[in-house]
Protein backbone atom coordinates (compact mmCIF):
# COMPACT_ATOMS: atom_id res chain seq x y z
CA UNK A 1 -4.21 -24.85 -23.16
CA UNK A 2 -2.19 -27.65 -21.39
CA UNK A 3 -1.57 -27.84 -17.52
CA UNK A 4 1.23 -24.63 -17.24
CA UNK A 5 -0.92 -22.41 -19.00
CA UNK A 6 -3.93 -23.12 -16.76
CA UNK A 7 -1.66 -22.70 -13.96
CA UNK A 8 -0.70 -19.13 -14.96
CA UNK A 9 -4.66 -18.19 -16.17
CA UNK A 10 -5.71 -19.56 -11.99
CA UNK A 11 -2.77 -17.42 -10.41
CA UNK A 12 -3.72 -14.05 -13.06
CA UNK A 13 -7.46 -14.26 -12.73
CA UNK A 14 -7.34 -13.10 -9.32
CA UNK A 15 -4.22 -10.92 -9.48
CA UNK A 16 -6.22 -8.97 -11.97
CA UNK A 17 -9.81 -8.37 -9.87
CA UNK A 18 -7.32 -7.82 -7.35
CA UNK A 19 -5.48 -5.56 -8.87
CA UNK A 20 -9.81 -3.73 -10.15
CA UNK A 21 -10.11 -3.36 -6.95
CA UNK A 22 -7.35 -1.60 -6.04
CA UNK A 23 -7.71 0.49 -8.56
CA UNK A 24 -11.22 1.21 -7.85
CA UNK A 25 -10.03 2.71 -4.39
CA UNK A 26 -8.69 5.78 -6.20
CA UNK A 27 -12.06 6.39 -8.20
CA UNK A 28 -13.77 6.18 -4.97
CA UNK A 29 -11.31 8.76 -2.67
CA UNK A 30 -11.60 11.14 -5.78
CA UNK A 31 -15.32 10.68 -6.53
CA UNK A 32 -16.09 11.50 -2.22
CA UNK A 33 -13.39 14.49 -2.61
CA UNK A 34 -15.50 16.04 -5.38
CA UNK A 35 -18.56 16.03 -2.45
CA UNK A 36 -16.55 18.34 -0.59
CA UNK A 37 -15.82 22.13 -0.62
CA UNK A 38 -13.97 23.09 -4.00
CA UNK A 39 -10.64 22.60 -4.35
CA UNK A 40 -10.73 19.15 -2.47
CA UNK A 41 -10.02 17.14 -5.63
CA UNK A 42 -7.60 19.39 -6.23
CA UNK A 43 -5.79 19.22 -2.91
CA UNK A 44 -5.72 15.33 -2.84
CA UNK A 45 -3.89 15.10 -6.27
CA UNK A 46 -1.62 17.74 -5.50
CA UNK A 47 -0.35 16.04 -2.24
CA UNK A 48 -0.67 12.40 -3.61
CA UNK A 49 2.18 13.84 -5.91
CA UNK A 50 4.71 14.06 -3.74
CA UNK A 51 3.54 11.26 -1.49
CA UNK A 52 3.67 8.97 -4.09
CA UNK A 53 7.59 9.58 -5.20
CA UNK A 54 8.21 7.58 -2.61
CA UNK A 55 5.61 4.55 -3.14
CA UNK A 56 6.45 3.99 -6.65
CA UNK A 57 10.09 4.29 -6.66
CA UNK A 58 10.87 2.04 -2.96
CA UNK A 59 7.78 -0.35 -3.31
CA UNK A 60 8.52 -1.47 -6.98
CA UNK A 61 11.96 -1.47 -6.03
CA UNK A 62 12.02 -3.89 -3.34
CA UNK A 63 9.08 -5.77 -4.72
CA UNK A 64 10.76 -6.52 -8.23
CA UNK A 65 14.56 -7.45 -6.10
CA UNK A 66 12.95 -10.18 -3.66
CA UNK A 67 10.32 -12.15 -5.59
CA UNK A 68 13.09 -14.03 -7.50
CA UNK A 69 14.41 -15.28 -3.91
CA UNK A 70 10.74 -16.00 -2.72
CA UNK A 71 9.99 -17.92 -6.31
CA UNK A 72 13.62 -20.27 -5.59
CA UNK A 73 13.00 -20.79 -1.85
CA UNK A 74 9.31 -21.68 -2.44
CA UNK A 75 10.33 -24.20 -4.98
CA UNK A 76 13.25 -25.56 -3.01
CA UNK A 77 10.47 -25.45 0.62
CA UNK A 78 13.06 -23.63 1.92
CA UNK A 79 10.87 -22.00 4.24
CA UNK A 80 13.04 -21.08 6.99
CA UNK A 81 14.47 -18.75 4.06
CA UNK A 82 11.73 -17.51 3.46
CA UNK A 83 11.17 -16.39 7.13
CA UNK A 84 14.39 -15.22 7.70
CA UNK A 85 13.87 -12.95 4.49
CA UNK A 86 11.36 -11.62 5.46
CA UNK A 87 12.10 -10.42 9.30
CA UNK A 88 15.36 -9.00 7.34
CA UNK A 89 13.52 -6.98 4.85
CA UNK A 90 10.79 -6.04 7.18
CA UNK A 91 13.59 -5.06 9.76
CA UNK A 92 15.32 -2.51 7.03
CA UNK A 93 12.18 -1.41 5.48
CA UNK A 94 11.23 -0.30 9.16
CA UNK A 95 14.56 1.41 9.54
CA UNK A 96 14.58 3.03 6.60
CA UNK A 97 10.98 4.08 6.19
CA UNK A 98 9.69 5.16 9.25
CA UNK A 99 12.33 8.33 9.62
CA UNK A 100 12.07 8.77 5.96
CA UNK A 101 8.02 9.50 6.60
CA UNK A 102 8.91 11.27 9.88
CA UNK A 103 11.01 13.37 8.14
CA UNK A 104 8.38 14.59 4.88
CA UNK A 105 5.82 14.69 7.61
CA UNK A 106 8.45 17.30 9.31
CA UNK A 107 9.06 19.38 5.97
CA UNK A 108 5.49 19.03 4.38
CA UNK A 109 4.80 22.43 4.41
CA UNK A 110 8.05 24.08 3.09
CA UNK A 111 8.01 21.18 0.44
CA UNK A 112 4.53 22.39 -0.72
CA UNK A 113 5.35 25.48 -0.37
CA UNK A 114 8.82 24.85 -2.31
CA UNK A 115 6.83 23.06 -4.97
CA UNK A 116 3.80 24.53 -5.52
CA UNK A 117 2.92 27.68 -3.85
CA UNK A 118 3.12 30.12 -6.87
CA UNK A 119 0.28 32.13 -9.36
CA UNK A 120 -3.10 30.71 -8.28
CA UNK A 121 -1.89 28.58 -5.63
CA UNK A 122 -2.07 30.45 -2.00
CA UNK A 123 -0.84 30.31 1.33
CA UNK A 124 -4.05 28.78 2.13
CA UNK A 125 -3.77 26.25 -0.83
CA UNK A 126 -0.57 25.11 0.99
CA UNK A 127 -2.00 24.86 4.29
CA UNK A 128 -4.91 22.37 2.74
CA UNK A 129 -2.42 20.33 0.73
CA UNK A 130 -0.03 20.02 3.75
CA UNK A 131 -2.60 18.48 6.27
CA UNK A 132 -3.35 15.73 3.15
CA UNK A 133 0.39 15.52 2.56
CA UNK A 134 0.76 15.10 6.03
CA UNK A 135 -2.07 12.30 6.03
CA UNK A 136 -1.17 10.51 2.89
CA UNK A 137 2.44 10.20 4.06
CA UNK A 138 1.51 7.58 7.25
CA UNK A 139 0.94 5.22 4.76
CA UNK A 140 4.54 5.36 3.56
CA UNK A 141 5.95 1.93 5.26
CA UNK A 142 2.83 0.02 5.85
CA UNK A 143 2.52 0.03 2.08
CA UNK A 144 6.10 -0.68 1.55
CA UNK A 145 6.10 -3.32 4.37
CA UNK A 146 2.67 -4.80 2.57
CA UNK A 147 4.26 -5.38 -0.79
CA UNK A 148 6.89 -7.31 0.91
CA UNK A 149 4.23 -9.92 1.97
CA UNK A 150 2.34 -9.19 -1.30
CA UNK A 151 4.86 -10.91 -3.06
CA UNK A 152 5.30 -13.92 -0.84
CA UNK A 153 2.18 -14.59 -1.36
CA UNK A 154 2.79 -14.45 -4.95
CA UNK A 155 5.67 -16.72 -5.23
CA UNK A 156 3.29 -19.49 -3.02
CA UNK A 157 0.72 -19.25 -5.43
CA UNK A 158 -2.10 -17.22 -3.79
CA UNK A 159 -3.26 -14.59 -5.71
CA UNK A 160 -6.72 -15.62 -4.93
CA UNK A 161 -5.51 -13.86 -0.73
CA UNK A 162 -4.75 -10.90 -2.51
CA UNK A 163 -8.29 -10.85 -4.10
CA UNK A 164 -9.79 -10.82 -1.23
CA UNK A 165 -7.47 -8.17 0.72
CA UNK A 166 -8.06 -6.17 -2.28
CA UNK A 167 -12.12 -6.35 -1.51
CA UNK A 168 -11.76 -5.41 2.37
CA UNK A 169 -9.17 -2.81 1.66
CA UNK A 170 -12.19 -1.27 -0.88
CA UNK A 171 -14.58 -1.80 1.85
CA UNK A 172 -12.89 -0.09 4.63
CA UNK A 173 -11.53 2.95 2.40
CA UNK A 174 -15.62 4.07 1.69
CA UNK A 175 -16.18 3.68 5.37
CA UNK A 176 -13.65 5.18 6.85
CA UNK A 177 -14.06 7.47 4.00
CA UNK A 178 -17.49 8.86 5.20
CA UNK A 179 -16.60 8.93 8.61
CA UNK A 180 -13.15 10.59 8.68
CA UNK A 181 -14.19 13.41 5.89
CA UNK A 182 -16.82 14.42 8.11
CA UNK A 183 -14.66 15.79 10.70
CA UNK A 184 -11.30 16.41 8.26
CA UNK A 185 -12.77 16.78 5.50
CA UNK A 186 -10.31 16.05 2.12
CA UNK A 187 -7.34 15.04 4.88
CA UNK A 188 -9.32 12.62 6.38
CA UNK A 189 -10.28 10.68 2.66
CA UNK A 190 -5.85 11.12 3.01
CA UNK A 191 -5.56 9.02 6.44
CA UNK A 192 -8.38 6.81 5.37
CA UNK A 193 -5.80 5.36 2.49
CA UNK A 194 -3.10 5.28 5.04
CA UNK A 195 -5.54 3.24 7.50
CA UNK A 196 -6.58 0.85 4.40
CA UNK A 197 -2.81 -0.02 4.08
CA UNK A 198 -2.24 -0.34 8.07
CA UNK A 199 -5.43 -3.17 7.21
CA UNK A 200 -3.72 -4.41 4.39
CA UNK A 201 -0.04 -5.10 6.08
CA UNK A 202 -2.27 -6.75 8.62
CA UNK A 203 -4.04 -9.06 6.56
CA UNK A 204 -1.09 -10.23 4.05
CA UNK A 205 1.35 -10.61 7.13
CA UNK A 206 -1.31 -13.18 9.17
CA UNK A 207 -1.77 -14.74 5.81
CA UNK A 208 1.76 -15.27 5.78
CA UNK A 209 2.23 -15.94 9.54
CA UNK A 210 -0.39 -18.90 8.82
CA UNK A 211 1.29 -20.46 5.62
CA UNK A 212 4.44 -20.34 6.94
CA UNK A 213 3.39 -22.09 10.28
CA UNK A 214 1.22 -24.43 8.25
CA UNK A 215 4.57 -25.80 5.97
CA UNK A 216 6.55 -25.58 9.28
CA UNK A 217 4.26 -28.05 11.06
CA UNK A 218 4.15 -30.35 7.72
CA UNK A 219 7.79 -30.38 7.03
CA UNK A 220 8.54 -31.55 10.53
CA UNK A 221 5.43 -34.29 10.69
């Protein structure tokens, strides 16, 4: 147990309730599906499928490639590095992204048709999975865009921010939750999740926006 240990048990201790929390989101969205008609459950795992292709293959990705330069500018304070990283990742991931989720938005429907619509599954079934397809995808780059800052916030050594977005994102999914699925019913659980992330990006990216301004104004005092 000597001082780098201790180090690494401060930083994981909240990385992991964070990470609970999170977790816990899903639980919740599928425990408030199952109070609506049948086949709501059904309908938000069938269009979280496709939805999330794209959030575990491009958020991983970009996660995994830009920590190492966010660890070696952090140590070096090189944080005009850091800033200019980050407009030029946020920049692309806009680019790239938001046409992307324009695009499934677009061919929701004759991808769940392509995909799914066969035996048991119906016309209707497609309709109901396309308008939580359709609501799940929004989320596409402000998740994206939040891991980016997610792992800033990492390489500076506060996991205990992430904690703590974790908890609010948990608090506004169950309200917006009970109010959306009241007039969408299983779609509106769908663009609750893509409003928790829209909260999310915001909170991370002023966290950042404050750090970084905070070692700007000590580095030049």
């Amino acid at each position: 147990m000597d001082p780098n240990l201790r180090s690494v048990l401060r930083q994981y201790t909240p990385m992991l309730a964070g990470a609970f929390l999170m977790g816990s989101a899903t639980v919740v969205d599928q425990a408030m599906a199952a109070m609506l008609p049948g086949g709501s459950v059904a309908a938000l795992n069938y269009a979280s499928k496709i939805a999330n292709i794209a959030l575990t293959t491009a958020a991983p990705a970009l996660s995994t490639a830009v920590l190492p330069y966010f660890s070696k500018m952090v140590a070096a304070a090189d944080w005009r590095g850091c800033r200019h990283t980050l407009k030029r990742y946020s920049l692309l991931v806009t680019v790239v992204a938001v046409p992307f989720t324009l695009l499934l938005i677009a061919m929701s429907r004759p991808l769940v048709r392509l995909v799914f619509q066969r035996g048991a599954f119906t016309a209707a079934d497609t309709a109901l999975v396309t308008s939580v397809l359709i609501c799940y995808s929004i989320q596409i780059p402000f998740f994206i865009l939040s891991m980016l800052f997610v792992r800033f916030l990492s390489s500076v050594r506060r996991n205990d921010l992430l904690m703590y977005a974790s908890a609010v994102n948990l608090v506004v999914d169950v309200v917006m939750n009970l109010i959306l699925m009241r007039f969408w019913g299983v779609a509106g659980i769908a663009l609750s999740t893509s409003l928790v992330y829209m909260v999310s990006l915001a909170f991370v990216g002023i966290a950042t926006l404050r750090i970084l301004a905070q070692e700007r104004y000590s580095t030049t005092t």
